[in-house]
C-alpha atoms as a PDB file:
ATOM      1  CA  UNK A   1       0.000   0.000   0.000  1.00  0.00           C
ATOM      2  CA  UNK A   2       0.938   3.445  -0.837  1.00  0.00           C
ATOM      3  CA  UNK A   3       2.193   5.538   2.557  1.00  0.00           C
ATOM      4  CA  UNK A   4       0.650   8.840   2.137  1.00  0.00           C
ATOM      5  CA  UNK A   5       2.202  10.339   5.016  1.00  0.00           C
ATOM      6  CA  UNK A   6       5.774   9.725   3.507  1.00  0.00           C
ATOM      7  CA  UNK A   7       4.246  10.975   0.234  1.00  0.00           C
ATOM      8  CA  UNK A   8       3.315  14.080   2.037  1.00  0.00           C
ATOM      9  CA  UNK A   9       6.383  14.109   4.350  1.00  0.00           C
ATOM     10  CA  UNK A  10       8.747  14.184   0.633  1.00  0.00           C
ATOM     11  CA  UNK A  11       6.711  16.892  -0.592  1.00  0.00           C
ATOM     12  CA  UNK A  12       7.306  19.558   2.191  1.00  0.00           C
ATOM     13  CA  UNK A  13      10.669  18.594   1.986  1.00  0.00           C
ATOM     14  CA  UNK A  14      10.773  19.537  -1.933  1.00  0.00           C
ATOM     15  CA  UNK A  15       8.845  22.678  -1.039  1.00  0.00           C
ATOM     16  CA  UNK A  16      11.299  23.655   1.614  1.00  0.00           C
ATOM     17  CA  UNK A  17      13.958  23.033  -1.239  1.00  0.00           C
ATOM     18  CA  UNK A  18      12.468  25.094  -3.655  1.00  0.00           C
ATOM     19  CA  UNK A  19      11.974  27.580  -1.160  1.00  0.00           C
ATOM     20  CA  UNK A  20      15.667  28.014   0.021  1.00  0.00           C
ATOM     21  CA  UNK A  21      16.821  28.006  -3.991  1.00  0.00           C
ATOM     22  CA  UNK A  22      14.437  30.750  -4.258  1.00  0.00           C
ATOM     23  CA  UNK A  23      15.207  32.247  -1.198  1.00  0.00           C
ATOM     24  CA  UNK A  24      18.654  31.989  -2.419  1.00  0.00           C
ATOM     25  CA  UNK A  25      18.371  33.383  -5.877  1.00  0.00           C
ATOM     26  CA  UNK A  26      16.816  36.513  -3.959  1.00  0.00           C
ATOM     27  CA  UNK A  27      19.712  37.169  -1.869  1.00  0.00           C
ATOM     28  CA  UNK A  28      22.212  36.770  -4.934  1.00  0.00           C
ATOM     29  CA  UNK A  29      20.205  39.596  -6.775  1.00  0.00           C
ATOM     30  CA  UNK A  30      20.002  41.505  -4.226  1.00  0.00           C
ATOM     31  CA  UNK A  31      23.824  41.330  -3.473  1.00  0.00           C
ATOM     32  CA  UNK A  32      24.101  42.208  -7.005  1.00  0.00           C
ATOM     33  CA  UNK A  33      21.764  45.515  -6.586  1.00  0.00           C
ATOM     34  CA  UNK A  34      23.617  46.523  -3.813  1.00  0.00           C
ATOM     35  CA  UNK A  35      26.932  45.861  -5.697  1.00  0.00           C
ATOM     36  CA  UNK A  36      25.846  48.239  -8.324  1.00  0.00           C
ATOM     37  CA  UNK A  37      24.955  51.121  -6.115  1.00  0.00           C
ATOM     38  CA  UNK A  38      27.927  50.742  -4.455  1.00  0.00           C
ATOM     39  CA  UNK A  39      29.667  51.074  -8.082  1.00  0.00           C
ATOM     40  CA  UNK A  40      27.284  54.161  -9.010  1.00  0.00           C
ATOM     41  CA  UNK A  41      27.902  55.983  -5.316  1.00  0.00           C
ATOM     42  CA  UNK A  42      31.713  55.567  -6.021  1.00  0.00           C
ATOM     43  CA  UNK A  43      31.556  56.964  -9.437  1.00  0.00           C
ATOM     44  CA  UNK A  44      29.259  59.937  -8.403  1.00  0.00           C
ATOM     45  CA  UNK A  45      32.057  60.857  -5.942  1.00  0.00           C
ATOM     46  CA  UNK A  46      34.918  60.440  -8.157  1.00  0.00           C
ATOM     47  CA  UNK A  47      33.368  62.766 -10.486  1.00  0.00           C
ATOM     48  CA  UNK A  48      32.206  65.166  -7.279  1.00  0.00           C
ATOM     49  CA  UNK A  49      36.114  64.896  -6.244  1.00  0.00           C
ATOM     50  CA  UNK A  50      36.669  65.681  -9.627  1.00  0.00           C
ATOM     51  CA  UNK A  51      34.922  68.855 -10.036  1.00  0.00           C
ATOM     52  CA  UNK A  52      35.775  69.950  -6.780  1.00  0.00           C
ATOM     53  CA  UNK A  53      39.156  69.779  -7.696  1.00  0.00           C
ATOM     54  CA  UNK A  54      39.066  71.591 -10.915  1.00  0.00           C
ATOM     55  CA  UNK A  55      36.259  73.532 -10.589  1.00  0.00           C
ATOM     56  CA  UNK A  56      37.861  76.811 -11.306  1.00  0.00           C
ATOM     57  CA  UNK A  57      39.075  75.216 -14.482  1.00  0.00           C
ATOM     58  CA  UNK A  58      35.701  74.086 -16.140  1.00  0.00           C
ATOM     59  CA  UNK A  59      33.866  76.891 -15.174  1.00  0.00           C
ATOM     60  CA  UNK A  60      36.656  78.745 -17.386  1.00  0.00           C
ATOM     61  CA  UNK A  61      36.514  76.549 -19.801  1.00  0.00           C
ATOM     62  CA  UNK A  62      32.684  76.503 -19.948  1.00  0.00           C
ATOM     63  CA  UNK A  63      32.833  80.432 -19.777  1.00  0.00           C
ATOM     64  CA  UNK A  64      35.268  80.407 -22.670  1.00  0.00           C
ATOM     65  CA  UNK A  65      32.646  78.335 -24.799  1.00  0.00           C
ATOM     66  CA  UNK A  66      29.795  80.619 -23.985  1.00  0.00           C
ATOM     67  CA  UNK A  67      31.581  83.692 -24.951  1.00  0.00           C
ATOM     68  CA  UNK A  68      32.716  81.298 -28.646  1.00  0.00           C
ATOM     69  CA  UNK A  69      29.495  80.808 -29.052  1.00  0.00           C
ATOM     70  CA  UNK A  70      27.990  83.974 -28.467  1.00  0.00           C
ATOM     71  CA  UNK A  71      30.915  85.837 -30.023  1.00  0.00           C
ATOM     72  CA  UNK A  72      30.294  84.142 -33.298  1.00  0.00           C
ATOM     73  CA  UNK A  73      26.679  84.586 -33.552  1.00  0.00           C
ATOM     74  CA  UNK A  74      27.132  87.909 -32.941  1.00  0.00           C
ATOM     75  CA  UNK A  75      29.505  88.739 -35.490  1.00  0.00           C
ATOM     76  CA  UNK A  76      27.648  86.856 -37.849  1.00  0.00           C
ATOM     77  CA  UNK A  77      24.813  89.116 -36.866  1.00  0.00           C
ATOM     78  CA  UNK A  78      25.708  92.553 -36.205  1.00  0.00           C
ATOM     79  CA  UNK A  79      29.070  92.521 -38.425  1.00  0.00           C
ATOM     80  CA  UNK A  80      29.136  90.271 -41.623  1.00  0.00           C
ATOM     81  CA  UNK A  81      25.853  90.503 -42.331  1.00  0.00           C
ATOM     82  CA  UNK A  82      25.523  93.821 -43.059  1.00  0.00           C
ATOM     83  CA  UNK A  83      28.853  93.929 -45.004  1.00  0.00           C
ATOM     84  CA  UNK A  84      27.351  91.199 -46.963  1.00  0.00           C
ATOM     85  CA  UNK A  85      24.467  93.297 -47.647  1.00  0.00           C
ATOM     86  CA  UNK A  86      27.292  96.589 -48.759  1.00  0.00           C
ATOM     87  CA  UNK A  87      29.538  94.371 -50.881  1.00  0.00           C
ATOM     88  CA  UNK A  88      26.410  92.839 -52.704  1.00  0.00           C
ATOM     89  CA  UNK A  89      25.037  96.523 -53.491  1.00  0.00           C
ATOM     90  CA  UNK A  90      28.836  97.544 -54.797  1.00  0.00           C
ATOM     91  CA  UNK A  91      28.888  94.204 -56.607  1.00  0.00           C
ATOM     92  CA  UNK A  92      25.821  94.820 -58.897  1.00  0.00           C
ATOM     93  CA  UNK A  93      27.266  96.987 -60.987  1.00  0.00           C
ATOM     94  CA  UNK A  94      30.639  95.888 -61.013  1.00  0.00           C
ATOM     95  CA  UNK A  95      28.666  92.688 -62.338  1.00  0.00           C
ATOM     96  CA  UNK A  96      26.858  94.733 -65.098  1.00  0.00           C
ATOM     97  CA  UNK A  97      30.294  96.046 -66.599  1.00  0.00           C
ATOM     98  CA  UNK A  98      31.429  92.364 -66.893  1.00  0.00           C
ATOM     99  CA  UNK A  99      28.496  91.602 -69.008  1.00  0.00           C
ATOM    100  CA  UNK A 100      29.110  94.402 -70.902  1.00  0.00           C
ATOM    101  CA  UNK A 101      33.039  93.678 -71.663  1.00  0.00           C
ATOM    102  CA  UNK A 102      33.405  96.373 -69.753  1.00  0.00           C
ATOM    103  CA  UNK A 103      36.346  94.190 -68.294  1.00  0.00           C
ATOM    104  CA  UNK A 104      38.695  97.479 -66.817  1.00  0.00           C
ATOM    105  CA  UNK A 105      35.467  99.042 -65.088  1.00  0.00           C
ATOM    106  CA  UNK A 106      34.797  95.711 -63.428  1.00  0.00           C
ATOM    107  CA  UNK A 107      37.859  95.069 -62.144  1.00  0.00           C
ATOM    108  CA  UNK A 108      38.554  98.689 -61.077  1.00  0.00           C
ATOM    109  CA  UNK A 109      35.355 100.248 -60.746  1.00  0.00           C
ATOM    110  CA  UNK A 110      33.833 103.390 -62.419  1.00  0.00           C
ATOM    111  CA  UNK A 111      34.565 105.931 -59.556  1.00  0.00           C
ATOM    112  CA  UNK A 112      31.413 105.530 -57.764  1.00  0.00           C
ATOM    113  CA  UNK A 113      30.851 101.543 -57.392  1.00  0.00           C
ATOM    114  CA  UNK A 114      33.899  99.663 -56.718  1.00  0.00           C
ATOM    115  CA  UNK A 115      35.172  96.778 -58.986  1.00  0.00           C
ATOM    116  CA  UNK A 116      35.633  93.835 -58.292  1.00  0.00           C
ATOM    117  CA  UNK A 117      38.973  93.917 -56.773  1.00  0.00           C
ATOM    118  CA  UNK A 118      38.376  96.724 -54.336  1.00  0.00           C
ATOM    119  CA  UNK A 119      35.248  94.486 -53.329  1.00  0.00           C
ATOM    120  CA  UNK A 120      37.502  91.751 -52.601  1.00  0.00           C
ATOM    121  CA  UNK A 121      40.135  93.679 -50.316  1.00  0.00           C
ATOM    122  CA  UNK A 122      37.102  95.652 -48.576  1.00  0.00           C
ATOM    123  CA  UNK A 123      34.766  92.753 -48.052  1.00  0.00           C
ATOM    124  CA  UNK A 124      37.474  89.959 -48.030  1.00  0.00           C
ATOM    125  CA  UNK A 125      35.634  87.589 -45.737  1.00  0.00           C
ATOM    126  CA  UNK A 126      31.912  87.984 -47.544  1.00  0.00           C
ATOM    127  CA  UNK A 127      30.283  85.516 -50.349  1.00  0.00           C
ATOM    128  CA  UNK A 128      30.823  88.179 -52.636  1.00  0.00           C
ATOM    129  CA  UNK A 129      34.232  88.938 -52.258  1.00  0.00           C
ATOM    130  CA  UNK A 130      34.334  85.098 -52.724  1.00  0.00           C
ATOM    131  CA  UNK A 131      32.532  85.089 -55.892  1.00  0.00           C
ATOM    132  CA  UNK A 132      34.540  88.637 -57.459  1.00  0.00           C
ATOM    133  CA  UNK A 133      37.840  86.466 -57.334  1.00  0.00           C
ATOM    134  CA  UNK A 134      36.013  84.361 -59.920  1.00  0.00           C
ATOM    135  CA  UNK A 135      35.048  87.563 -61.880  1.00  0.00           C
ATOM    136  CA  UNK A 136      38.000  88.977 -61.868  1.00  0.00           C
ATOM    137  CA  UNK A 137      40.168  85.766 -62.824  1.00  0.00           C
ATOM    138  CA  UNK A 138      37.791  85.756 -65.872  1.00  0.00           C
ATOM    139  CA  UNK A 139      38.595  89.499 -66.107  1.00  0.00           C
ATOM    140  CA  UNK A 140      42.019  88.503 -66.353  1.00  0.00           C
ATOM    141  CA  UNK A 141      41.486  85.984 -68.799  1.00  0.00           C
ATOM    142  CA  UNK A 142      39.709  87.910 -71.684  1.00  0.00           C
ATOM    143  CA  UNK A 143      42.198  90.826 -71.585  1.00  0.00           C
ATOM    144  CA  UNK A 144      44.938  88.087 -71.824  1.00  0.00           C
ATOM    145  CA  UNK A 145      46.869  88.057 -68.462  1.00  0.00           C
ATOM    146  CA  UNK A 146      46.973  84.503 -67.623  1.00  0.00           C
ATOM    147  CA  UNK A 147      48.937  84.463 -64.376  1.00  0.00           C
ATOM    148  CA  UNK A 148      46.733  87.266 -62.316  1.00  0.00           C
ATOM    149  CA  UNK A 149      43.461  85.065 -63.808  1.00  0.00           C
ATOM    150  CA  UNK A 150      45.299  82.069 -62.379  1.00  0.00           C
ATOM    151  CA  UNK A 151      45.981  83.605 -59.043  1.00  0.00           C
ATOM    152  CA  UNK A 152      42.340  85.001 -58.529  1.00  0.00           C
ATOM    153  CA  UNK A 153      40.766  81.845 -59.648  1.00  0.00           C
ATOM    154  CA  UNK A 154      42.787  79.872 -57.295  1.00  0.00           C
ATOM    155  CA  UNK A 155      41.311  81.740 -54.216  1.00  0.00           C
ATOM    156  CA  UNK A 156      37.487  81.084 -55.467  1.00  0.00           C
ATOM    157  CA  UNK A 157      35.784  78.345 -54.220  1.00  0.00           C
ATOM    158  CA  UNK A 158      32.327  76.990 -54.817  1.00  0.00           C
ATOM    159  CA  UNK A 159      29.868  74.294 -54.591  1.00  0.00           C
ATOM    160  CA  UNK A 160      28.078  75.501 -57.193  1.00  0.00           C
ATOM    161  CA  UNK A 161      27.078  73.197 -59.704  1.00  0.00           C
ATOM    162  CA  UNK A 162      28.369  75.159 -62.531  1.00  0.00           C
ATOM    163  CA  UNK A 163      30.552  77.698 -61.104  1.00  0.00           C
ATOM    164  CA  UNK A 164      32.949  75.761 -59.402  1.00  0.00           C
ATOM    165  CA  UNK A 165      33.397  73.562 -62.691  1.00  0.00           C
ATOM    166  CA  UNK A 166      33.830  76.606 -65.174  1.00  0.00           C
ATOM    167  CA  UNK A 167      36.505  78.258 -62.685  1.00  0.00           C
ATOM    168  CA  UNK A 168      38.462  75.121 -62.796  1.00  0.00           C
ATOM    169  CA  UNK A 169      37.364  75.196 -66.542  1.00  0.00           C
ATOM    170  CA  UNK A 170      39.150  78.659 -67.112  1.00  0.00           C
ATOM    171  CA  UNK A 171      42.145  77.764 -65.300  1.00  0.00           C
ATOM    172  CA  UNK A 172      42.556  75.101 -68.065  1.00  0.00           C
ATOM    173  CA  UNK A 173      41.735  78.005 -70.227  1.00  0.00           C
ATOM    174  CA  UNK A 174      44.785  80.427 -68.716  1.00  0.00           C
ATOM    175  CA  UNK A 175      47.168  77.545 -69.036  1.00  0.00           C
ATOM    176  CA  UNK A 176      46.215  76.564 -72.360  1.00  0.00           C
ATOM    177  CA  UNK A 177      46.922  80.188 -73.557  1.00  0.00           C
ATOM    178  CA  UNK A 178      50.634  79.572 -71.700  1.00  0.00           C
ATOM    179  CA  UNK A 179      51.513  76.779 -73.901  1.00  0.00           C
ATOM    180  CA  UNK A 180      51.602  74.807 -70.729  1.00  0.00           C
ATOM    181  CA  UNK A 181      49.011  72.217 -72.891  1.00  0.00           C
ATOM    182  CA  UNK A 182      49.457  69.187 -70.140  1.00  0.00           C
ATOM    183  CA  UNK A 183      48.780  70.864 -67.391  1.00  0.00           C
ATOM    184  CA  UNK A 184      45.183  72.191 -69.141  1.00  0.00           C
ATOM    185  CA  UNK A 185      44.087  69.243 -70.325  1.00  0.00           C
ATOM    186  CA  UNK A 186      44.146  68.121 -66.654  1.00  0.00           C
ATOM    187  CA  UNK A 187      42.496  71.427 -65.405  1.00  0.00           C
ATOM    188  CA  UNK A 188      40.019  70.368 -67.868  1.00  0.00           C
ATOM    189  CA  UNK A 189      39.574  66.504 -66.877  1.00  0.00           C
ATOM    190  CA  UNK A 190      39.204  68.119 -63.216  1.00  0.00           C
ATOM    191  CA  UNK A 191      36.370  70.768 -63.949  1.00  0.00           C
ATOM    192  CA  UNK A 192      34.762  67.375 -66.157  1.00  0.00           C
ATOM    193  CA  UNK A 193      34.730  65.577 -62.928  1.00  0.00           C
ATOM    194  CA  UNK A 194      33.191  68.171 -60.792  1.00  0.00           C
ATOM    195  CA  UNK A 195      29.559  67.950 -60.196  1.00  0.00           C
ATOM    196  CA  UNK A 196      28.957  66.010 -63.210  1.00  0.00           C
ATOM    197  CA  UNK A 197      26.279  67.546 -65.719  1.00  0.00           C
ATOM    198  CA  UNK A 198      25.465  67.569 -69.409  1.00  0.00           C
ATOM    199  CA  UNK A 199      26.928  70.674 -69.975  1.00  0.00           C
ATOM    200  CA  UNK A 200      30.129  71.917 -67.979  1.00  0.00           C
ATOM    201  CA  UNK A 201      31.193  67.975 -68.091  1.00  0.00           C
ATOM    202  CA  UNK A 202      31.133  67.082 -72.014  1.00  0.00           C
ATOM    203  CA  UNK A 203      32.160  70.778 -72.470  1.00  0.00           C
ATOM    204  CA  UNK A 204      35.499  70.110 -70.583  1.00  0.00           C
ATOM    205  CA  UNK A 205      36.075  66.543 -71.379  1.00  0.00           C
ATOM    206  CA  UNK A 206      36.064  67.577 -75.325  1.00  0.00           C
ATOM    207  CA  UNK A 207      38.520  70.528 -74.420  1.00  0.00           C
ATOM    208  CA  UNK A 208      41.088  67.672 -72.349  1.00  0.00           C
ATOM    209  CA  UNK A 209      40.598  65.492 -75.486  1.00  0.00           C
ATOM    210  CA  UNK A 210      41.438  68.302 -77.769  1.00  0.00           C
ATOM    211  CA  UNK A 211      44.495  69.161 -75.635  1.00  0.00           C
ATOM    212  CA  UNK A 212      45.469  65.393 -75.398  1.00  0.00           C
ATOM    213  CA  UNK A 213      45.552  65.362 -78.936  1.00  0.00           C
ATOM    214  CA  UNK A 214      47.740  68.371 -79.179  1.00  0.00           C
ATOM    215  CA  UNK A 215      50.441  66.937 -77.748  1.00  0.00           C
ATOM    216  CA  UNK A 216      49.895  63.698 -79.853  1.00  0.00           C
ATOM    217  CA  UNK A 217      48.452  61.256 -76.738  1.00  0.00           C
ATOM    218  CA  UNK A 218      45.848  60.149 -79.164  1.00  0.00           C
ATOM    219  CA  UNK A 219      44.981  57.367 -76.967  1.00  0.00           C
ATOM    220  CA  UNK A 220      43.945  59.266 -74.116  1.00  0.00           C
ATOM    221  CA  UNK A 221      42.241  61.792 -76.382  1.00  0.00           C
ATOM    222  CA  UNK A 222      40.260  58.436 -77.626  1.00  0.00           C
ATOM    223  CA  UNK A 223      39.495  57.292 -74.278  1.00  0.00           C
ATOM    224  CA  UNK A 224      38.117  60.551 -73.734  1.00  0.00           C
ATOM    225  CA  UNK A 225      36.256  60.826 -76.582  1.00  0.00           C
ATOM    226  CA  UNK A 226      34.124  57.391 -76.241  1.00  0.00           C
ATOM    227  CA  UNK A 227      33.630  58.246 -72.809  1.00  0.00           C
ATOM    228  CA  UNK A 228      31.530  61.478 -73.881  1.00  0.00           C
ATOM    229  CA  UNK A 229      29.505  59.220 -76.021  1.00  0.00           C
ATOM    230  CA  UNK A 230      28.823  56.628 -73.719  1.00  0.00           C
ATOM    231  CA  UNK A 231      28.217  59.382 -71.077  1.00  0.00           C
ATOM    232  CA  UNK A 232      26.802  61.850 -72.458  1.00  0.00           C
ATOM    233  CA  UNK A 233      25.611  61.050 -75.958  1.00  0.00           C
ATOM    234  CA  UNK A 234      22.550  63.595 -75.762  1.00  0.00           C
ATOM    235  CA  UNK A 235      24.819  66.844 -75.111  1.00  0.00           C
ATOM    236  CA  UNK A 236      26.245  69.172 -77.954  1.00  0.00           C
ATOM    237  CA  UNK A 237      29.614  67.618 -77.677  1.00  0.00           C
ATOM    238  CA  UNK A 238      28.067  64.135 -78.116  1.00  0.00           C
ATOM    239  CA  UNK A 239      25.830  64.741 -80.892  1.00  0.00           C
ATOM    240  CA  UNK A 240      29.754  65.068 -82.728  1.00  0.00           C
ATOM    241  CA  UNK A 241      31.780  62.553 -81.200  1.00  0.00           C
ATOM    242  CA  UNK A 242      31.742  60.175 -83.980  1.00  0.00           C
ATOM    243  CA  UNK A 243      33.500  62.063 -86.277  1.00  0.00           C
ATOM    244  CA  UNK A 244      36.002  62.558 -83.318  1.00  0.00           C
ATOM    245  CA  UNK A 245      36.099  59.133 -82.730  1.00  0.00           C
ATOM    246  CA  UNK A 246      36.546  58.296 -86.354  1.00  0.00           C
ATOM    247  CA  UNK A 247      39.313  60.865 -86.602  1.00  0.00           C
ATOM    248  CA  UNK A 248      41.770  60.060 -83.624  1.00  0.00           C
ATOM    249  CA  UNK A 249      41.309  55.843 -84.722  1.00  0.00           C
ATOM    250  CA  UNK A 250      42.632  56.977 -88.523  1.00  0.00           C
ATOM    251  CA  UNK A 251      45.693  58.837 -86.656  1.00  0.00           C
ATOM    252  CA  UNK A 252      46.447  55.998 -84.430  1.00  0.00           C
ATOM    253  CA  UNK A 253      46.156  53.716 -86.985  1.00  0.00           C
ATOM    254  CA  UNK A 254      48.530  55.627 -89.078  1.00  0.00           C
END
């Protein structure tokens, strides 16, 4: 027969079992909370020993920020934006001699509006003293002085889609009028590479081909050339490019 009492009796004794595991379990996280308070109380009062210590420094330092911060918005505020606003009223006309080839008046002014070269040492540190360097390099350019259009154009910068590539463009431009033919056709590869489009890029990689072919690299010139149609077969450059294409093969094969 089965013994219920030692049935029973085995049962508390498996409850008491489970009990003290549990208990146990409980006293194990428990240790663990307490370990990690311990951990966070220590690391609060390193860091309050910490600033204690070099309080006088971080407040400095903090103080030194603020007045950065401040500083800058402020001058971008109260300083260059109203110089922006005074070099872009002096620009506009110095802009409407350029497109009227009046290249001497734009880059020197007319006696009343400044050119664009007194813009640039007045308002040095404005957008549009940025953008008369690129004026004034193509200034340079048209009336034939190809080292001051190289030095202005090497101080504009731009993001523009089209700007940036045509000033790299007329640097190519400045050295191709120097006989220095290599170095242009690379100018010209560069300003073909920047911001790519259908019309500063096939512009510029026909005028690297051309300058390739100039100094008798007909291969690269070729390279060039298919590229253009593969790339850009739609533009004005790749409407052409067969005859190009059909032209630098007959001189290689030669």
């Amino acid at each position: 027969m089965v013994n219920h009492a030692d049935i029973s009796g085995k049962n508390v004794i498996l409850h008491l079992q489970n009990s003290d595991n549990m208990a146990s379990k409980q006293d194990k996280k428990i240790d663990k909370t307490e370990e990690r308070i311990v951990a966070v109380e220590e690391a609060f009062s390193r860091t309050e020993q910490f600033i204690e210590k070099y309080q006088q420094t971080i407040l400095i330092v903090v103080g030194v920020v603020i007045v950065i911060v401040l500083g800058f918005f402020g001058f971008k505020r109260f300083y260059l934006g109203p110089k922006e606003k005074d070099a872009q009223s002096q620009m506009f006309m110095a802009e409407k001699y350029f497109e009227q080839d009046s290249l001497k008046k734009a880059l020197n002014g007319d006696g009343q509006y400044l050119g664009f070269l007194a813009i640039i040492e007045e308002y040095g540190i404005t957008k549009s003293a940025n953008l008369a360097h690129y004026y004034a390099g193509i200034c340079y350019l048209k009336l034939g002085q190809y080292d001051l259009a190289l030095e202005q154009l090497n101080k504009f910068s731009s993001d523009d889609q089209f700007v940036g590539p045509m000033a790299k463009g007329a640097m190519g431009d400045a050295n191709m009028e120097m006989k220095q033919v290599e170095k242009a056709a690379g100018l010209y590869m560069d300003a073909a590479e920047m911001k790519k489009n259908e019309f500063t890029s096939p512009l510029f990689m026909m005028k690297s081909a051309m300058a390739y072919s100039e100094l008798g690299q007909f291969d690269k010139a070729l390279g060039i050339y298919k590229k253009i149609k593969e790339e850009f077969p739609r533009s004005t450059e790749g409407r052409d490019i067969d005859k190009y294409i059909s032209y630098t093969e007959a001189l290689i094969k030669k």
